[in-house]
C-alpha atoms as a PDB file:
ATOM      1  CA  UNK A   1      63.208 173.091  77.098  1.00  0.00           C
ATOM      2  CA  UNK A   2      62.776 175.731  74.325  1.00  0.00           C
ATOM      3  CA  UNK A   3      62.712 178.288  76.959  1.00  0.00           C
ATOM      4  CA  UNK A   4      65.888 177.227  78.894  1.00  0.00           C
ATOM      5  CA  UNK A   5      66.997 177.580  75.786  1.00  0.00           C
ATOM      6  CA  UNK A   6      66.550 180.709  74.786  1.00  0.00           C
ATOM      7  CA  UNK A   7      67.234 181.790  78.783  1.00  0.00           C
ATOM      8  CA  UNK A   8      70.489 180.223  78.547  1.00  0.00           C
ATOM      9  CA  UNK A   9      71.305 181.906  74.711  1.00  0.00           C
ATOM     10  CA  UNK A  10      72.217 179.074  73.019  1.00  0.00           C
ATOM     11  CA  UNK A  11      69.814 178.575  70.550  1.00  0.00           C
ATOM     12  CA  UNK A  12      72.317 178.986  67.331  1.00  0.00           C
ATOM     13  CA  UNK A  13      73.960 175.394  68.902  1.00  0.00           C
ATOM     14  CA  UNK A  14      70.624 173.593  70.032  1.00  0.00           C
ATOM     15  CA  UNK A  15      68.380 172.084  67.832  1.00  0.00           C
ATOM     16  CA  UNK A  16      64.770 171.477  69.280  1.00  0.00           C
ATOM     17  CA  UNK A  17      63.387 169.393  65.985  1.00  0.00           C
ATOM     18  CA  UNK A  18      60.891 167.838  67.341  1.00  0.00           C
ATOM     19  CA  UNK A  19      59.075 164.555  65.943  1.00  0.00           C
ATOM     20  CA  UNK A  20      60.729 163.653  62.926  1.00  0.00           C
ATOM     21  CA  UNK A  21      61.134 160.044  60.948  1.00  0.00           C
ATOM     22  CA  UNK A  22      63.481 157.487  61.158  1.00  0.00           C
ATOM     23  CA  UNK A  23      65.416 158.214  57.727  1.00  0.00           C
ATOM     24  CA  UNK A  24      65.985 162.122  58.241  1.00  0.00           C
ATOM     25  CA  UNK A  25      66.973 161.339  61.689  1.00  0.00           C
ATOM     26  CA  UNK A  26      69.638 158.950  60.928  1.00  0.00           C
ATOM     27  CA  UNK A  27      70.896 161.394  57.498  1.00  0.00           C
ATOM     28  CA  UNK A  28      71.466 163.909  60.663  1.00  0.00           C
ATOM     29  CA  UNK A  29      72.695 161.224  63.157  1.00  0.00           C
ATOM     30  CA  UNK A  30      75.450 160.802  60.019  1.00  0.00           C
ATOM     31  CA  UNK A  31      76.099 164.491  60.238  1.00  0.00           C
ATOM     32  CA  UNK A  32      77.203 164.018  63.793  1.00  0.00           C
ATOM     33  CA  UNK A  33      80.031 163.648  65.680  1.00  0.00           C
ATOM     34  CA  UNK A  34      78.925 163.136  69.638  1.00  0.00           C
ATOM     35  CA  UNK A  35      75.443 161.741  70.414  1.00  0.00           C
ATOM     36  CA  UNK A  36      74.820 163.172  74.270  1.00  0.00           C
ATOM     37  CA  UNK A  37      72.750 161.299  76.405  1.00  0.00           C
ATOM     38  CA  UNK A  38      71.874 162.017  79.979  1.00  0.00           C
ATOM     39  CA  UNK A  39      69.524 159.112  80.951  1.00  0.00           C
ATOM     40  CA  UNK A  40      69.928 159.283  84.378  1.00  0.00           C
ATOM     41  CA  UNK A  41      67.350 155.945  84.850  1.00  0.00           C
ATOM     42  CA  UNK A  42      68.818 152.365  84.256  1.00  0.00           C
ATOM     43  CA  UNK A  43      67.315 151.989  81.090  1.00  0.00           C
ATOM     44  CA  UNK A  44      68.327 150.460  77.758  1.00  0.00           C
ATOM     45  CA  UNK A  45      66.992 153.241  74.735  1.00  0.00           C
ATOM     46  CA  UNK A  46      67.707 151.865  70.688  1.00  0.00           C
ATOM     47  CA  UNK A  47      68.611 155.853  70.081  1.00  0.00           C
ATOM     48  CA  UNK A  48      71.682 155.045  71.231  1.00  0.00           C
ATOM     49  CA  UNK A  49      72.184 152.044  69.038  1.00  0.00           C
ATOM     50  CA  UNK A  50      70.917 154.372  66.191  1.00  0.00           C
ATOM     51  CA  UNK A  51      73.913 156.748  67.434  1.00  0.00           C
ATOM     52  CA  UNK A  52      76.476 154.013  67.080  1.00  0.00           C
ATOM     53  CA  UNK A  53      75.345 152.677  63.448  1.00  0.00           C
ATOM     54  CA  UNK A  54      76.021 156.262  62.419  1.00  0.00           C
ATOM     55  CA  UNK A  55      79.004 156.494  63.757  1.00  0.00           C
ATOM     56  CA  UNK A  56      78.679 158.677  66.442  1.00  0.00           C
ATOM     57  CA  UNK A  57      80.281 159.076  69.621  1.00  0.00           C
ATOM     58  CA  UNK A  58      78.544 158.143  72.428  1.00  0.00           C
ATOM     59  CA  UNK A  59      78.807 160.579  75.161  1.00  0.00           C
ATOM     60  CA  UNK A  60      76.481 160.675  78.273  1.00  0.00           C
ATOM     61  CA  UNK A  61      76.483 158.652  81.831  1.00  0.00           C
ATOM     62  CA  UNK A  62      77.413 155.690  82.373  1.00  0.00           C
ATOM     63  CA  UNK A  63      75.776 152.942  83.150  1.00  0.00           C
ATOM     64  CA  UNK A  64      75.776 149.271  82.027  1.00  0.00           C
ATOM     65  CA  UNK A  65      73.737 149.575  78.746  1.00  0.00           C
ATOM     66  CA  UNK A  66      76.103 152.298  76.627  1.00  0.00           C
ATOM     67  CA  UNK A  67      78.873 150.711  78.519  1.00  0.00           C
ATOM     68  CA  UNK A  68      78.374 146.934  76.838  1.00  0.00           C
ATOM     69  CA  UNK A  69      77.593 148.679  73.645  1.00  0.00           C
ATOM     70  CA  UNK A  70      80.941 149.935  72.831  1.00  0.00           C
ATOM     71  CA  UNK A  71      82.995 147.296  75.045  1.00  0.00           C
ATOM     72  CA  UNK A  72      84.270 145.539  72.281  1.00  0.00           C
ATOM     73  CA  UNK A  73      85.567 148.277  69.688  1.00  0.00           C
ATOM     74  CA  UNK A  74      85.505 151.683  71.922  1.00  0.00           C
ATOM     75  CA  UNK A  75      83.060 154.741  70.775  1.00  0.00           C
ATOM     76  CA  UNK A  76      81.666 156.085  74.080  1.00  0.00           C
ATOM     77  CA  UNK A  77      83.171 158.173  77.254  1.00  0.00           C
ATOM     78  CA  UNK A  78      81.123 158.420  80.124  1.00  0.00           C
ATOM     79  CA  UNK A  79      80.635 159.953  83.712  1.00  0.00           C
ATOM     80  CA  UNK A  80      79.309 158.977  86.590  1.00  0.00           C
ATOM     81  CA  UNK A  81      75.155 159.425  86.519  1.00  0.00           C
ATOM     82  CA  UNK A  82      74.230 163.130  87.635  1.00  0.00           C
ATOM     83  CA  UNK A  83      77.775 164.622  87.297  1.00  0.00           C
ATOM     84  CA  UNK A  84      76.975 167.040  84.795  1.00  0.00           C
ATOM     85  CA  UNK A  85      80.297 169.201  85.550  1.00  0.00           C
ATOM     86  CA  UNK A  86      81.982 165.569  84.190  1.00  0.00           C
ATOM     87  CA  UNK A  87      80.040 165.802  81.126  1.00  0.00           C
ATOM     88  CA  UNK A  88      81.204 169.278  80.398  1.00  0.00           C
ATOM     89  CA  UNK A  89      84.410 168.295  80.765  1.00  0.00           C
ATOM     90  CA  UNK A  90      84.396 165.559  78.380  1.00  0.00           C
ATOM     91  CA  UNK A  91      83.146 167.039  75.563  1.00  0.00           C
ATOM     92  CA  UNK A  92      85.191 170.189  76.124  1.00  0.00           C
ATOM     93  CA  UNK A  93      88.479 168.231  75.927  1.00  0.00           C
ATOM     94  CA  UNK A  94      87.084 166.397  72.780  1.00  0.00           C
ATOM     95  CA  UNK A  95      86.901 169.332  71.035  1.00  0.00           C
ATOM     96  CA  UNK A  96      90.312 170.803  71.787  1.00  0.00           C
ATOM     97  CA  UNK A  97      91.582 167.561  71.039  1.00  0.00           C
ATOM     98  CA  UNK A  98      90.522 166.667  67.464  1.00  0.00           C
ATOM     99  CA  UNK A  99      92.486 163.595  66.455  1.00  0.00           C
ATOM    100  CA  UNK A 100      90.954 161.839  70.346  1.00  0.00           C
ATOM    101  CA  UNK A 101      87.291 162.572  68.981  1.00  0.00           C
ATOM    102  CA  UNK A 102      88.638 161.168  65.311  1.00  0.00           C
ATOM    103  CA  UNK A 103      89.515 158.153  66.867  1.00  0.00           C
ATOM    104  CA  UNK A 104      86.335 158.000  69.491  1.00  0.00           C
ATOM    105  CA  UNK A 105      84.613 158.436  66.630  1.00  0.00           C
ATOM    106  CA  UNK A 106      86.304 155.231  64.288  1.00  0.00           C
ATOM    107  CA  UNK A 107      85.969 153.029  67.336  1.00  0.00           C
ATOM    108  CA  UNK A 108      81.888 154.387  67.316  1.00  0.00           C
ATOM    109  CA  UNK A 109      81.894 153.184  63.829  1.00  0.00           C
ATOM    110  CA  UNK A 110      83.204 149.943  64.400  1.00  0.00           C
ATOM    111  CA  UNK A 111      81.217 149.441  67.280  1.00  0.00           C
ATOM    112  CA  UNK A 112      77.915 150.184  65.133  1.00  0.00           C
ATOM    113  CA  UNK A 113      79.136 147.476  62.590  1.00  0.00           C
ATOM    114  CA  UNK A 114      78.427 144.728  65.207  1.00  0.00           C
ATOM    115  CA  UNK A 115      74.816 145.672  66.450  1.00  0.00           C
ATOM    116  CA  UNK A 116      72.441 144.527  64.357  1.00  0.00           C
ATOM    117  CA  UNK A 117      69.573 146.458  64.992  1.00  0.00           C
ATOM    118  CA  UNK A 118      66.514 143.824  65.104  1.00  0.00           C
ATOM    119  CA  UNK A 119      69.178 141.164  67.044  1.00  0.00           C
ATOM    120  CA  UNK A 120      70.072 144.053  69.605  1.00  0.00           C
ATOM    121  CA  UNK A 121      66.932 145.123  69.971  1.00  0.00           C
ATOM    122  CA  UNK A 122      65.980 141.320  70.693  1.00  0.00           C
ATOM    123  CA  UNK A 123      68.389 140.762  73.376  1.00  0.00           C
ATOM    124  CA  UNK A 124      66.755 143.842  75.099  1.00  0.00           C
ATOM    125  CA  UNK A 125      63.345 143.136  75.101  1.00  0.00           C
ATOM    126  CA  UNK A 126      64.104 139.172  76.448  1.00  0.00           C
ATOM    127  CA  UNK A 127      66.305 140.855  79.225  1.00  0.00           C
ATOM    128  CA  UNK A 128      63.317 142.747  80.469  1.00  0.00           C
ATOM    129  CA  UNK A 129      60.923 139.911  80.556  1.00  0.00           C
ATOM    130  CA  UNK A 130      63.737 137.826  82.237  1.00  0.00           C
ATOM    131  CA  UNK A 131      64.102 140.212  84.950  1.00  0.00           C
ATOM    132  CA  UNK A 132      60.807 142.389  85.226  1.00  0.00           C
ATOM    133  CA  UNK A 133      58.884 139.135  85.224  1.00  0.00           C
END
């Protein structure tokens, strides 16, 4: 990754950090306006539960997981898994169009107010037995 990086020149816009805790990733989570994702498996990850309770967008592929997070109150765009040229896109008109990402990111922050993160985290786990059992 750190070479890709530096291959590709954008190292003044990426941020490799590494391992770090829980609290100084959520104060830079709160610093944050999109959280991209690119999971490209059907999987269910708490970062981007994390994302929401710091009110950041949610921006990566879709699939049912960051879908049903921000059904009820909005906070995520999506494209179709593997369409990377889709993701671009999205983020590119975001940040031409200011007062879309202001609002993407209230509707994150309301969405965030209705996970709870030990409840959420629950659900998923009981899911997975259900259906891996």
């Amino acid at each position: 990754m750190r070479d890709e990086v530096r291959r590709l020149r954008v190292e003044e816009y990426v941020s490799l950090a590494g391992v770090v805790g829980r609290e100084e990733l959520m104060a830079r989570l709160r610093t944050t306006e999109i959280f991209l994702f690119c999971h490209k498996t059907r999987e269910s990850p708490r970062c981007l539960g994390e994302a929401l309770a710091a009110a950041c967008a949610l921006v990566g592929y879709r699939s049912g997981y960051p879908r049903d997070l921000v059904a009820a109150r909005g906070g995520g765009e999506f494209a179709d898994v593997g369409d990377w040229k889709a993701l671009a896109s999205i983020i590119a008109s975001l940040d031409r169009d200011r007062p879309r990402l202001g609002g993407l990111l209230e509707a994150a922050a309301a969405s965030g107010k209705l996970l709870d993160r030990n409840t959420a985290m629950q659900e998923r786990i009981d899911l997975i037995k259900k259906y891996l059992a």
